[in-house]
C-alpha atoms as a PDB file:
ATOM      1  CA  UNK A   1     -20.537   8.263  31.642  1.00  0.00           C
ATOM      2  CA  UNK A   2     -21.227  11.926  31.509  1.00  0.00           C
ATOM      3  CA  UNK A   3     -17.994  14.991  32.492  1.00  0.00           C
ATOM      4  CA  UNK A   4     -15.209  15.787  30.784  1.00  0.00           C
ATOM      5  CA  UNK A   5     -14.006  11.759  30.533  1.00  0.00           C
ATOM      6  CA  UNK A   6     -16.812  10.757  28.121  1.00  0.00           C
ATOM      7  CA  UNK A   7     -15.618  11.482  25.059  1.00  0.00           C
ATOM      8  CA  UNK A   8     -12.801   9.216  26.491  1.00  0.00           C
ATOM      9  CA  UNK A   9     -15.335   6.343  27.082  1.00  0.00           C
ATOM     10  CA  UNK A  10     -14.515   3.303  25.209  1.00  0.00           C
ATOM     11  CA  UNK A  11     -17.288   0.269  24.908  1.00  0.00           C
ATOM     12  CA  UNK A  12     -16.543  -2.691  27.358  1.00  0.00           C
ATOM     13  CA  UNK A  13     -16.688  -4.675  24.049  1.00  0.00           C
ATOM     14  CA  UNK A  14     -14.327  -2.560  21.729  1.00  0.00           C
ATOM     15  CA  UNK A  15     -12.052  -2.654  24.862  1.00  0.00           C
ATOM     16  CA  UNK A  16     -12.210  -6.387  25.203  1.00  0.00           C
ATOM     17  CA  UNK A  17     -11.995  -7.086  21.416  1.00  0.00           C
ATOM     18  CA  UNK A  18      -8.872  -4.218  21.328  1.00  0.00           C
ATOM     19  CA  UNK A  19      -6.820  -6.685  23.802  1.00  0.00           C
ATOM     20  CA  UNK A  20      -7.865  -9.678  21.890  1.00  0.00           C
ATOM     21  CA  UNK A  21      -6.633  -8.256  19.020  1.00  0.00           C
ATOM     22  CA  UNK A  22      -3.725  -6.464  20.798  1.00  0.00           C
ATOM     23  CA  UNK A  23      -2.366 -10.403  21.779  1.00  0.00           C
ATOM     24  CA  UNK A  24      -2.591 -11.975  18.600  1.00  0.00           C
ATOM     25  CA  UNK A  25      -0.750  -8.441  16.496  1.00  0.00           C
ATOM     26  CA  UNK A  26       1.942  -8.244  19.747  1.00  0.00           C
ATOM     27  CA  UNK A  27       2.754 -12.629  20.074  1.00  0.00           C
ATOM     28  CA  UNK A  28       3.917 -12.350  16.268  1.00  0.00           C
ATOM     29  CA  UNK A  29       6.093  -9.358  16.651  1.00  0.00           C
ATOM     30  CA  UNK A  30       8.103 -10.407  19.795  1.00  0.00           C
ATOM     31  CA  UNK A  31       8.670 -14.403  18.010  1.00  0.00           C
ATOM     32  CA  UNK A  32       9.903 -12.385  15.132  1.00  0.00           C
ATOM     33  CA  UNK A  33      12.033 -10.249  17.050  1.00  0.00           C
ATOM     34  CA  UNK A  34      13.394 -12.552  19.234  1.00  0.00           C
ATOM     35  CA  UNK A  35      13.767 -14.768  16.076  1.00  0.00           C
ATOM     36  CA  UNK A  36      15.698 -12.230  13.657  1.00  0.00           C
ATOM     37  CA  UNK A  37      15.898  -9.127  16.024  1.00  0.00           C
ATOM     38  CA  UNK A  38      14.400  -5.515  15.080  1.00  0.00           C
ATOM     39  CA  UNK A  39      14.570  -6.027  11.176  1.00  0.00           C
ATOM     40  CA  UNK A  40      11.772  -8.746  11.301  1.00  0.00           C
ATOM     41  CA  UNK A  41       9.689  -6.901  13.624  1.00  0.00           C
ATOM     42  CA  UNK A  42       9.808  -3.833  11.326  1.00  0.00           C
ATOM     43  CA  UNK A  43       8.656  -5.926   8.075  1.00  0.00           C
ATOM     44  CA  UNK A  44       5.759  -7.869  10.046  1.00  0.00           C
ATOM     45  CA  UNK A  45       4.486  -4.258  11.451  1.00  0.00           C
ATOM     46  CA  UNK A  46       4.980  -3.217   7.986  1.00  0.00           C
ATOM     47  CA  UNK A  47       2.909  -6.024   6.787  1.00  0.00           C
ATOM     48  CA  UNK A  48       0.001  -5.053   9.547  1.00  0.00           C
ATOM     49  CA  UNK A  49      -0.016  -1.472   8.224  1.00  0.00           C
ATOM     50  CA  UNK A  50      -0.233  -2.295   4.794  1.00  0.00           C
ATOM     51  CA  UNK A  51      -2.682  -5.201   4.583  1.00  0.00           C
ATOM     52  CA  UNK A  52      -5.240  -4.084   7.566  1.00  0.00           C
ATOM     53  CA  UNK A  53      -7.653  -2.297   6.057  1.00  0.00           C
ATOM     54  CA  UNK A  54      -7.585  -5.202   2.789  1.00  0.00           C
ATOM     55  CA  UNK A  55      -7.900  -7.911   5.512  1.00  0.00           C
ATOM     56  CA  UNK A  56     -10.851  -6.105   7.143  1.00  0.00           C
ATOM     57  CA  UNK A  57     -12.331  -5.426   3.871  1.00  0.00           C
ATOM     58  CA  UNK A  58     -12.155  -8.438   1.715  1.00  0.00           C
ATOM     59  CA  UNK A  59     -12.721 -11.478   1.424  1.00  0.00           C
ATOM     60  CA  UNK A  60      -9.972 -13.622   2.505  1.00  0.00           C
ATOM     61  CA  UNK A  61      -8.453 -14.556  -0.888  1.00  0.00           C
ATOM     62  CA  UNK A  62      -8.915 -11.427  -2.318  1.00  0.00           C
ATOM     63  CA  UNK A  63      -6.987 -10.180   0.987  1.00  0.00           C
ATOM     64  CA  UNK A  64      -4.205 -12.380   0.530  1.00  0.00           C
ATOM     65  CA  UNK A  65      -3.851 -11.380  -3.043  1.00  0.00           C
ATOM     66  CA  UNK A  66      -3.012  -7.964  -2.382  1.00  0.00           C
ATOM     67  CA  UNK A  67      -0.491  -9.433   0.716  1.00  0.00           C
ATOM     68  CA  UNK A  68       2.525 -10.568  -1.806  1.00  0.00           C
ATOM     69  CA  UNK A  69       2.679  -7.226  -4.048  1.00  0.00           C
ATOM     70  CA  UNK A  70       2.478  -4.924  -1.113  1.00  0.00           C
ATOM     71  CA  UNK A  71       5.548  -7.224   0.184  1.00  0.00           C
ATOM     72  CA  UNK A  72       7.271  -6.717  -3.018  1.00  0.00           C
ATOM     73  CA  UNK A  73       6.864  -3.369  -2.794  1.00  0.00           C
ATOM     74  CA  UNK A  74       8.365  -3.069   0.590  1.00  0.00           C
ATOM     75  CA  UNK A  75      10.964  -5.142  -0.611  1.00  0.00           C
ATOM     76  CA  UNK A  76      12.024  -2.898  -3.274  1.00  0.00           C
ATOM     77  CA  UNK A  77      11.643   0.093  -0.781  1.00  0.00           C
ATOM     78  CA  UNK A  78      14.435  -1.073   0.970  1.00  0.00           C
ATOM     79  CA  UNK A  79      16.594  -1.768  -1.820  1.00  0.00           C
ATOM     80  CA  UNK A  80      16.139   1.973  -2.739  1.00  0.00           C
ATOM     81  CA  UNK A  81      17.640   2.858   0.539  1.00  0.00           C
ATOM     82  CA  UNK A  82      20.944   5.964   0.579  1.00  0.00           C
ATOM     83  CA  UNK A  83      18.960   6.749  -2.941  1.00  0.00           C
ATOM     84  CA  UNK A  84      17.128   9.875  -2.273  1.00  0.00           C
ATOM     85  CA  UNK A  85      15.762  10.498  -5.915  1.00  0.00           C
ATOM     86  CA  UNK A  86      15.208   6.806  -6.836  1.00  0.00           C
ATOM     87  CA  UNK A  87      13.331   6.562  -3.754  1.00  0.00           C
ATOM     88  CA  UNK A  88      11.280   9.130  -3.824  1.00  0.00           C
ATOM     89  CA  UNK A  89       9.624   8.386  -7.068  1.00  0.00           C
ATOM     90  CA  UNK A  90       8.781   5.122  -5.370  1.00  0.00           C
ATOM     91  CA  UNK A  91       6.891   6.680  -2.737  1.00  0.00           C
ATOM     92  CA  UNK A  92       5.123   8.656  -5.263  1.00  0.00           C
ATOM     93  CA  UNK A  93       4.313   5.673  -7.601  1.00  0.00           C
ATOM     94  CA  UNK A  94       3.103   3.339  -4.517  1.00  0.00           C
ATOM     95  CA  UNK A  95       0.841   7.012  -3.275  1.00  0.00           C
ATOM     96  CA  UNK A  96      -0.466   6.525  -6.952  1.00  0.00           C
ATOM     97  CA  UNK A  97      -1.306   2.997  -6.872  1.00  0.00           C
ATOM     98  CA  UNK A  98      -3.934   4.051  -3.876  1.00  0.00           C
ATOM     99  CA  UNK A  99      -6.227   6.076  -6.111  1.00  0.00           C
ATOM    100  CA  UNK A 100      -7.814   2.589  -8.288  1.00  0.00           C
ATOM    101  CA  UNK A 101      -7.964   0.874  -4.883  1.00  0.00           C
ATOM    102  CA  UNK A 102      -9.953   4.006  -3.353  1.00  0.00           C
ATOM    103  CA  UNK A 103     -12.253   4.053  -6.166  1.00  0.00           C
ATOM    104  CA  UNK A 104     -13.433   0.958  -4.779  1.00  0.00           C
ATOM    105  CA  UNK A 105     -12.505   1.121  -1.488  1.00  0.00           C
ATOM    106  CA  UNK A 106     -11.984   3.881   0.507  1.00  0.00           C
ATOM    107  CA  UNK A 107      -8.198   3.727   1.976  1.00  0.00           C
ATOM    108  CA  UNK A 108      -8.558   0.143   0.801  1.00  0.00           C
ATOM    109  CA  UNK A 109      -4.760   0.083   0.270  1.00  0.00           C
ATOM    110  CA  UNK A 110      -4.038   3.562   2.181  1.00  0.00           C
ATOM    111  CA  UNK A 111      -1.283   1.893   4.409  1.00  0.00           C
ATOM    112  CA  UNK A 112       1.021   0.883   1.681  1.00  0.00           C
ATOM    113  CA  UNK A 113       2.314   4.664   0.982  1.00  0.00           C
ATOM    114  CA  UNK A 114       2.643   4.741   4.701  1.00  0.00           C
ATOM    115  CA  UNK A 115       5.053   1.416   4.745  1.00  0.00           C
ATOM    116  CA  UNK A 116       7.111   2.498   2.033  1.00  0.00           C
ATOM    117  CA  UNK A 117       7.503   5.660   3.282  1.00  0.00           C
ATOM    118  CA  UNK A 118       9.073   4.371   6.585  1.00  0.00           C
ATOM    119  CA  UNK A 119      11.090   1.784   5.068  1.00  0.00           C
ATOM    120  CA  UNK A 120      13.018   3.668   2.620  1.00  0.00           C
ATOM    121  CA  UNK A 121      14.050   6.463   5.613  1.00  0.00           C
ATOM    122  CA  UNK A 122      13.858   4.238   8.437  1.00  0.00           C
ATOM    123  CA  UNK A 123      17.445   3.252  10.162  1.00  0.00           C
ATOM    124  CA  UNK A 124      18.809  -0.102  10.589  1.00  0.00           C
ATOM    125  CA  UNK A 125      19.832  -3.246   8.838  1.00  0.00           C
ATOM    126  CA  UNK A 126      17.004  -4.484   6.660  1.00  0.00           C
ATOM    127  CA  UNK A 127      17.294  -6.619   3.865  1.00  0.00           C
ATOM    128  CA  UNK A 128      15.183  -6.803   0.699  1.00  0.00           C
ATOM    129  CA  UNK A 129      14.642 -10.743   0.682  1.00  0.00           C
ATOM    130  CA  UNK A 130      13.906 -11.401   4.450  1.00  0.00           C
ATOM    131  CA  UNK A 131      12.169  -7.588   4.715  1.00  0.00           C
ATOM    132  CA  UNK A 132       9.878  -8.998   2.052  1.00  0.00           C
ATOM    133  CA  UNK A 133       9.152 -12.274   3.667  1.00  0.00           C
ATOM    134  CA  UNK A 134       8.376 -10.905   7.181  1.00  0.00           C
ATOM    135  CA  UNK A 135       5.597  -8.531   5.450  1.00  0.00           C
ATOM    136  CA  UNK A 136       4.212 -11.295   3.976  1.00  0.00           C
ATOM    137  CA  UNK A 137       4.161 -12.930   7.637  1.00  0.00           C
ATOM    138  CA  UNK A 138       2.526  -9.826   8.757  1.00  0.00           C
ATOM    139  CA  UNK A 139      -0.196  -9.407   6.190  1.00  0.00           C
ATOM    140  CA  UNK A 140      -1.285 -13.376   6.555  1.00  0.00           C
ATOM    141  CA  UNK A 141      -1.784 -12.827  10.486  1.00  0.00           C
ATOM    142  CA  UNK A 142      -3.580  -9.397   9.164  1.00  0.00           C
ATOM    143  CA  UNK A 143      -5.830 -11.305   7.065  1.00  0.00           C
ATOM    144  CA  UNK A 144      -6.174 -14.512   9.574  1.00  0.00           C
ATOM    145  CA  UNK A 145      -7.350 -11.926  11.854  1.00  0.00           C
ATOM    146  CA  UNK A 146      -9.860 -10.049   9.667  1.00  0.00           C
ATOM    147  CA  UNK A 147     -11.744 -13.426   8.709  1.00  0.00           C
ATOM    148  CA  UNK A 148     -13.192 -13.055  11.979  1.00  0.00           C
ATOM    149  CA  UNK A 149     -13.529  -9.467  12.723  1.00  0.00           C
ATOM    150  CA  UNK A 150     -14.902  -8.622   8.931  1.00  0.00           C
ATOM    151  CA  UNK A 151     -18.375  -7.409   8.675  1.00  0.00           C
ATOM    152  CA  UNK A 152     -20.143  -8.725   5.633  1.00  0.00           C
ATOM    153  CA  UNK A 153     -22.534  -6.101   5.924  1.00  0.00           C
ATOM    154  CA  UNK A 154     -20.277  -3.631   6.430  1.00  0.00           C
ATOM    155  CA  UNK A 155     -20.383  -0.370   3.500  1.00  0.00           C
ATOM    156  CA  UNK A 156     -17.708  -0.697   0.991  1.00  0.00           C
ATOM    157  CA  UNK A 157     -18.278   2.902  -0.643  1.00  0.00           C
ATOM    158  CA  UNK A 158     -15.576   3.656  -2.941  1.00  0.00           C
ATOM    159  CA  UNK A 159     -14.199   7.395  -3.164  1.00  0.00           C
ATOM    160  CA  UNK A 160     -15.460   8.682  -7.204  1.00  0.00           C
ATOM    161  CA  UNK A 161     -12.451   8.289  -9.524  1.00  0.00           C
ATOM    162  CA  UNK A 162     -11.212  12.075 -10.294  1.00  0.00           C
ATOM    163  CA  UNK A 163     -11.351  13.277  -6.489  1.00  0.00           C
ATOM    164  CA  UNK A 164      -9.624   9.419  -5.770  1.00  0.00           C
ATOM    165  CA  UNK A 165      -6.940  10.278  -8.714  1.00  0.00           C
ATOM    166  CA  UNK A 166      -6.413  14.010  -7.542  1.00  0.00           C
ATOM    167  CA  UNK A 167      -5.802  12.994  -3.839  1.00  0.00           C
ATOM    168  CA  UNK A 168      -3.416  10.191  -5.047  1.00  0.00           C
ATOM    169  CA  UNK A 169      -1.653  12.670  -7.107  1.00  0.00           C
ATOM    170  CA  UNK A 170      -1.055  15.178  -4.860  1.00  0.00           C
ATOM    171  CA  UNK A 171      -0.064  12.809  -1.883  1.00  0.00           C
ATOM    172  CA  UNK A 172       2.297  11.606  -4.445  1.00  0.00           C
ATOM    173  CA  UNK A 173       3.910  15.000  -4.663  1.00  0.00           C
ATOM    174  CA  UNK A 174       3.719  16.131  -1.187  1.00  0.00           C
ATOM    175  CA  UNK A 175       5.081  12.577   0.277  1.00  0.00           C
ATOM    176  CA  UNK A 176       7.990  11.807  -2.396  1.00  0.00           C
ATOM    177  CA  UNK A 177       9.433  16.017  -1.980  1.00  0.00           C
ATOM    178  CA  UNK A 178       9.406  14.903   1.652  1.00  0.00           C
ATOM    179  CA  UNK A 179      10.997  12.101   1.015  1.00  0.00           C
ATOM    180  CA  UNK A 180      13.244  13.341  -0.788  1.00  0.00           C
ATOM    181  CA  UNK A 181      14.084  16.534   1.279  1.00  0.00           C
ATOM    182  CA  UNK A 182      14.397  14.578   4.455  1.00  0.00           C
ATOM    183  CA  UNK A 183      17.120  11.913   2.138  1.00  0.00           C
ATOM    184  CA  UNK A 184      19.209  14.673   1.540  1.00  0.00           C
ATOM    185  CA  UNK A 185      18.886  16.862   4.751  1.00  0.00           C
ATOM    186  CA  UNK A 186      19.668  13.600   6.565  1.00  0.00           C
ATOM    187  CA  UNK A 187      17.215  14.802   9.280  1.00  0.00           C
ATOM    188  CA  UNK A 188      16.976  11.849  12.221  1.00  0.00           C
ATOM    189  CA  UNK A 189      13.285  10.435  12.320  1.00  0.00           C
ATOM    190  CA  UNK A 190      12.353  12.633   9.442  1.00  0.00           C
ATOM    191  CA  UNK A 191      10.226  10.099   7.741  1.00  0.00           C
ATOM    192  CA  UNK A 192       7.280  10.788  10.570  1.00  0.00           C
ATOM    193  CA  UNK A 193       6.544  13.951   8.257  1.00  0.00           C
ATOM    194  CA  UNK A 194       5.813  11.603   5.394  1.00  0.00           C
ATOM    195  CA  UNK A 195       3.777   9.117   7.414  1.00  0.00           C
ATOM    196  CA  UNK A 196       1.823  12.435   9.307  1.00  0.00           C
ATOM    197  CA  UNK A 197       1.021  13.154   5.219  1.00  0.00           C
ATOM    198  CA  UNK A 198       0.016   9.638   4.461  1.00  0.00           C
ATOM    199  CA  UNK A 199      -2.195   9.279   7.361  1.00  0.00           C
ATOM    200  CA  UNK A 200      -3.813  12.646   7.161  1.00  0.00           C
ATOM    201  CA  UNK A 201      -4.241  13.975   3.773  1.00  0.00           C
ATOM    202  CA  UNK A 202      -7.848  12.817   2.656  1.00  0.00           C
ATOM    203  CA  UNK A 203      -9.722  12.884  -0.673  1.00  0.00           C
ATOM    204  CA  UNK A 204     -11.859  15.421   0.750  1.00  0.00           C
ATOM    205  CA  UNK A 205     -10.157  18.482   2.183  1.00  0.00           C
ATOM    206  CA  UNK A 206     -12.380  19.240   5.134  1.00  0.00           C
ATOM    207  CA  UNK A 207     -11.666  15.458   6.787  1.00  0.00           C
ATOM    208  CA  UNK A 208      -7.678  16.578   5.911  1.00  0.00           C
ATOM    209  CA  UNK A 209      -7.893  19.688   8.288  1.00  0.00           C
ATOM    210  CA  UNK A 210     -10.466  17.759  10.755  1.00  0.00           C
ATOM    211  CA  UNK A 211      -7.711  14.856  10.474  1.00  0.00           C
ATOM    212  CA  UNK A 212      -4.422  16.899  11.134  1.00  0.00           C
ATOM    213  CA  UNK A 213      -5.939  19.075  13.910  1.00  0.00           C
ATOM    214  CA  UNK A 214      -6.806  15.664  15.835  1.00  0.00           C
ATOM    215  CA  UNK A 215      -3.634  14.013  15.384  1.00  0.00           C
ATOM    216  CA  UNK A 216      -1.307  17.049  16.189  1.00  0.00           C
ATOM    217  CA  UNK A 217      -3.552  17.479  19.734  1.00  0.00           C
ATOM    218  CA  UNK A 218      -3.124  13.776  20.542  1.00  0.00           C
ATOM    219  CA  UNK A 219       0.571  13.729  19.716  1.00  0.00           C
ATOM    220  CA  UNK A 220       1.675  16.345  21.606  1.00  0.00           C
ATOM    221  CA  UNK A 221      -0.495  14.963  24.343  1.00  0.00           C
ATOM    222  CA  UNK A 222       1.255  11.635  23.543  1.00  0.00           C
ATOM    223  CA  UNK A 223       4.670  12.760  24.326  1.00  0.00           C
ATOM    224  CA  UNK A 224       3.738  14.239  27.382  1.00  0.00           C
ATOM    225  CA  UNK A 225       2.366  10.971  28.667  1.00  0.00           C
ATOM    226  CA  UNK A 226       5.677   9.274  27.126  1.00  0.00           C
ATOM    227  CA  UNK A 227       7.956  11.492  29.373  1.00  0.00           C
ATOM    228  CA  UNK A 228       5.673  10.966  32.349  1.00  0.00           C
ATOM    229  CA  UNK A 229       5.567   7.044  31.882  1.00  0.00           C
ATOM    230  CA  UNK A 230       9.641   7.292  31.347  1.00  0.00           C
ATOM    231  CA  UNK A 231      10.229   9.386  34.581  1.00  0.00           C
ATOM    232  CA  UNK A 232       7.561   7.933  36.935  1.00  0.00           C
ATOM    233  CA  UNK A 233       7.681   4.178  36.277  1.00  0.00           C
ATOM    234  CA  UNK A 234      10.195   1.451  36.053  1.00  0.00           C
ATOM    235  CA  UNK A 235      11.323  -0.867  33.989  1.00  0.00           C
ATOM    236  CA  UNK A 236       8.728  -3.364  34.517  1.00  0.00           C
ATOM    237  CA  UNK A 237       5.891  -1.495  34.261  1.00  0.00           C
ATOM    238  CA  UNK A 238       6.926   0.502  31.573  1.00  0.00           C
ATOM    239  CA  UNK A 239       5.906  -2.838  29.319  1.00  0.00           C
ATOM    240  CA  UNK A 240       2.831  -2.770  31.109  1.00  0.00           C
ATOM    241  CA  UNK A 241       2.490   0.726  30.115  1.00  0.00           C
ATOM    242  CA  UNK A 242       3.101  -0.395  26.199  1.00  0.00           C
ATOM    243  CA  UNK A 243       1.100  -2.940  26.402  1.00  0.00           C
ATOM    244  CA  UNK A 244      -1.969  -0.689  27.558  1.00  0.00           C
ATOM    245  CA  UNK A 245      -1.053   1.667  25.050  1.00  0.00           C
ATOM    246  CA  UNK A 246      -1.067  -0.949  22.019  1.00  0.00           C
ATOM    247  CA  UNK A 247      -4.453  -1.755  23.458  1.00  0.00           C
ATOM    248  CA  UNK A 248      -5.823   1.996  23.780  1.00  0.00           C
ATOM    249  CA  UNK A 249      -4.587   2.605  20.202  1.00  0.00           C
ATOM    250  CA  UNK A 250      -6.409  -0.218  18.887  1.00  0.00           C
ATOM    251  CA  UNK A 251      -9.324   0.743  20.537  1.00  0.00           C
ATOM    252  CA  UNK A 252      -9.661   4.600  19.512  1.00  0.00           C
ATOM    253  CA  UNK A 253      -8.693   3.206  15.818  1.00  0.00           C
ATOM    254  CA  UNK A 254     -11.838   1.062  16.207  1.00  0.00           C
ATOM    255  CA  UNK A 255     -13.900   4.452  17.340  1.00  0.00           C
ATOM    256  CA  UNK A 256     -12.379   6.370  14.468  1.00  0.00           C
ATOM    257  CA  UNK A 257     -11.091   8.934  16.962  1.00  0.00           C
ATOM    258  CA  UNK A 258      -7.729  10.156  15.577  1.00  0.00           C
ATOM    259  CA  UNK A 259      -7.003  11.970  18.780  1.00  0.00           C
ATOM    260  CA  UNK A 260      -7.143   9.141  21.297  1.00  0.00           C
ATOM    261  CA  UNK A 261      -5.669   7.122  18.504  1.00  0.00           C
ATOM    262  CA  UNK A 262      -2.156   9.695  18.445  1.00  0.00           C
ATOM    263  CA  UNK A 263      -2.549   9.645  22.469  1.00  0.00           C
ATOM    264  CA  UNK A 264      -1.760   6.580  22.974  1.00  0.00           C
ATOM    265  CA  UNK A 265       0.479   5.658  19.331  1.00  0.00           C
ATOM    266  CA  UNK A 266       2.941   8.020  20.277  1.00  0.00           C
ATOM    267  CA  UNK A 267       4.085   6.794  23.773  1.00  0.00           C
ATOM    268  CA  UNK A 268       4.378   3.269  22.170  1.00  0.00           C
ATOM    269  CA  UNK A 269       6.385   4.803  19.134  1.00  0.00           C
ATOM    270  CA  UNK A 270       8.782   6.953  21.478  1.00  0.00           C
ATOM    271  CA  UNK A 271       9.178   4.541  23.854  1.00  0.00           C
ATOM    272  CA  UNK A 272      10.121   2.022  22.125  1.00  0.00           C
ATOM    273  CA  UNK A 273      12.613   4.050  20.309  1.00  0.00           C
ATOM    274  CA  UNK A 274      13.958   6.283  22.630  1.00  0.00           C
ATOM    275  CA  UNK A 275      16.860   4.441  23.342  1.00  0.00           C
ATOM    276  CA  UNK A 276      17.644   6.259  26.462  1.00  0.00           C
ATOM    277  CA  UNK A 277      16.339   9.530  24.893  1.00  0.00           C
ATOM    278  CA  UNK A 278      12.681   9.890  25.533  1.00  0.00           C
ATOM    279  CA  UNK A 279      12.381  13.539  26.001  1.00  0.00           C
ATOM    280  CA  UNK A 280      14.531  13.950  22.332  1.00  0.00           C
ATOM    281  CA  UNK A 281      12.497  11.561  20.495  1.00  0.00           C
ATOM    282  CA  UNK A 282       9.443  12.818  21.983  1.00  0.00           C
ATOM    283  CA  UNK A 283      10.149  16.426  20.977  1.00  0.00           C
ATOM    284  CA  UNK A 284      11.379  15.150  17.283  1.00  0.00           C
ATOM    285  CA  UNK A 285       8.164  13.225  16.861  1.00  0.00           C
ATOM    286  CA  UNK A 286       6.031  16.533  17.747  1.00  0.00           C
ATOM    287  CA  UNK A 287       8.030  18.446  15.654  1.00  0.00           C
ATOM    288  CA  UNK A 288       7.445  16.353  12.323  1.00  0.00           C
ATOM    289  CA  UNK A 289       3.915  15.490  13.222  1.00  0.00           C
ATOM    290  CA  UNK A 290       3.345  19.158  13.323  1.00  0.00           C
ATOM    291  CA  UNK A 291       5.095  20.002  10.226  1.00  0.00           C
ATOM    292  CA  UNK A 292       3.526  17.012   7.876  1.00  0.00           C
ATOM    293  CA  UNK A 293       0.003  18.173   9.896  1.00  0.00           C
ATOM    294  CA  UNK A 294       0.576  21.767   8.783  1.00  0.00           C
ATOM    295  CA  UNK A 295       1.405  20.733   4.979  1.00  0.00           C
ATOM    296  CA  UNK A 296      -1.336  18.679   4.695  1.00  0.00           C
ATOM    297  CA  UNK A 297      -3.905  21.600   5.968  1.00  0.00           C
ATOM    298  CA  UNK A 298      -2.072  23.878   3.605  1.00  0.00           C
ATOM    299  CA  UNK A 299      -2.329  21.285   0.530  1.00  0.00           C
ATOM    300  CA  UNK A 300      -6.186  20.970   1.675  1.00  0.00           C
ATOM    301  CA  UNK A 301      -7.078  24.903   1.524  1.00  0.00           C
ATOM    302  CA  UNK A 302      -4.892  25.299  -1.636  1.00  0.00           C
ATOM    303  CA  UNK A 303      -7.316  22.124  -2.901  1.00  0.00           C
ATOM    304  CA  UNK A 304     -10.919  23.943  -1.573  1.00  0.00           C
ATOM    305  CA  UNK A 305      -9.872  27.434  -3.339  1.00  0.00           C
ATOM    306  CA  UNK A 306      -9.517  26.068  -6.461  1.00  0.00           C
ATOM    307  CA  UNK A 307     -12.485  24.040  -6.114  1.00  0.00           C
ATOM    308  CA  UNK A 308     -14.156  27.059  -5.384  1.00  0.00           C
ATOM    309  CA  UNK A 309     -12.438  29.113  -8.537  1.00  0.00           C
ATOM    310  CA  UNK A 310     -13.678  26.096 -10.682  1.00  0.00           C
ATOM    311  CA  UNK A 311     -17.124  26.624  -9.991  1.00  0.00           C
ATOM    312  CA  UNK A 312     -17.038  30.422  -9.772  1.00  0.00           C
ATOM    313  CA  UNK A 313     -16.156  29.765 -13.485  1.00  0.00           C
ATOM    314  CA  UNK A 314     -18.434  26.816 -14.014  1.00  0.00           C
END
């Protein structure tokens, strides 16, 4: 495909292997909502986010062994719920935790800051015990599902300790102040600041600006399409509409293209919880993305400068 649609070009194979995959995350979801409602959905998406990259790593029982504490941790998350401070330093603790596992893995357990994050802020009745449990639920079909996607030959390149300590330390900072801030300013959806800074801020600073630029494009193209799918489109094919964006997502995640990736998240995100409100949510959800975007590029350059002071010196 050549024009302006071939950087949009997905693979007939990563496309077919996206739905696949799209089935067996989505079937596990809606028996857990329709179970236990909206609180069991949350912890088994919580579970995918925080065991996916282990589960496409690993080995299966080294997987599975990093499946329970990243449950416990969620767990404890949302027992630290309406406690801004306490919760906070969690954040910051679980951000720390990442920089051993990057030293062997890059982002090996880069998701977990990212579930935390959401469940201490996020609203709704969740429970520690059966929060816990579902994550565990969600990390097994994670892992289940990485036993057969998992390339053995696949690079494993670890990030070198001090840049995979100073990342973890500062996206310990930045995440548990927003965490914090957003606890106390009581700001509706403010947590998608924290995840922006979880998903964007890299070990190296260059990725972090290459990073935020791509997602703040594809989100604000995101909630255009969300509005468009919400005004245009009934009911019924609004699922259809979800369901081709939980594929899409997949697929661009697969390609490693962060734009396409936000393009298609957000109208599943907004969607989903728009409760009637699409064009609010929407305009929230471009508003935080660009603000935890903007922080991270700032925390990036601050980074490079005093690289650059360090070897002026050196």
């Amino acid at each position: 495909m050549t024009g302006p649609l071939a950087p949009w070009r997905i693979p007939p194979k990563v496309l077919g292997v996206s739905a696949a995959v799209a089935v067996v995350l989505l079937v596990p979801l809606a028996a857990g909502y329709l179970w236990a409602g909206v609180p069991a959905a949350i912890g088994i998406g919580m579970g995918y986010v925080a065991a996916l990259r282990a589960g496409l790593t690993l080995r299966p029982p080294q997987a599975l062994a990093l499946v329970v504490p990243a449950a416990m941790a969620g767990g404890v998350a949302v027992a630290l719920r309406g406690q801004p401070l306490a919760a906070a330093f969690f954040v910051a603790l679980c951000c720390l935790l990442v920089a051993p596992a990057n030293a062997l893995v890059d982002s090996l357990m880069a998701g977990l800051p990212s579930a935390v994050a959401l469940l201490v802020s996020v609203p709704g009745d969740l429970e520690v015990a059966p929060t816990a449990g579902w994550m565990v639920v969600g990390g097994v079909v994670v892992v289940a599902l990485g036993s057969r996607l998992r390339d053995p030959a696949a690079s494993r390149q670890g990030v070198p300790l001090a840049i995979a300590w100073r990342h973890a330390v500062v996206t310990a900072v930045a995440v548990g102040v927003v965490v914090y801030g957003v606890a106390l300013l009581a700001w509706p959806h403010g947590y998608w600041v924290a995840l922006t800074l979880t998903v964007v801020l890299r070990p190296y600073g260059e990725e972090t600006r290459r990073r935020s630029g791509q997602r703040v494009i594809g989100t604000v193209a995101g909630a255009l399409v969300s509005l468009l799918i919400a005004t245009l489109l009934p009911l019924g094919l609004i699922v259809v509409a979800l369901a081709a964006c939980v594929v899409l997502t997949l697929a661009y995640t697969v390609l490693r293209d962060d734009t396409g990736q936000a393009v298609f998240m957000t109208p599943a995100v907004v969607l989903l919880g728009s409760a009637g409100s699409t064009g609010v949510l929407a305009a929230e959800r471009v508003a935080y993305t660009v603000t935890g975007a903007a922080a991270a590029v700032v925390i990036a350059i601050a980074l490079n400068w005093l690289d650059g002071r360090r070897e002026v010196a050196s």
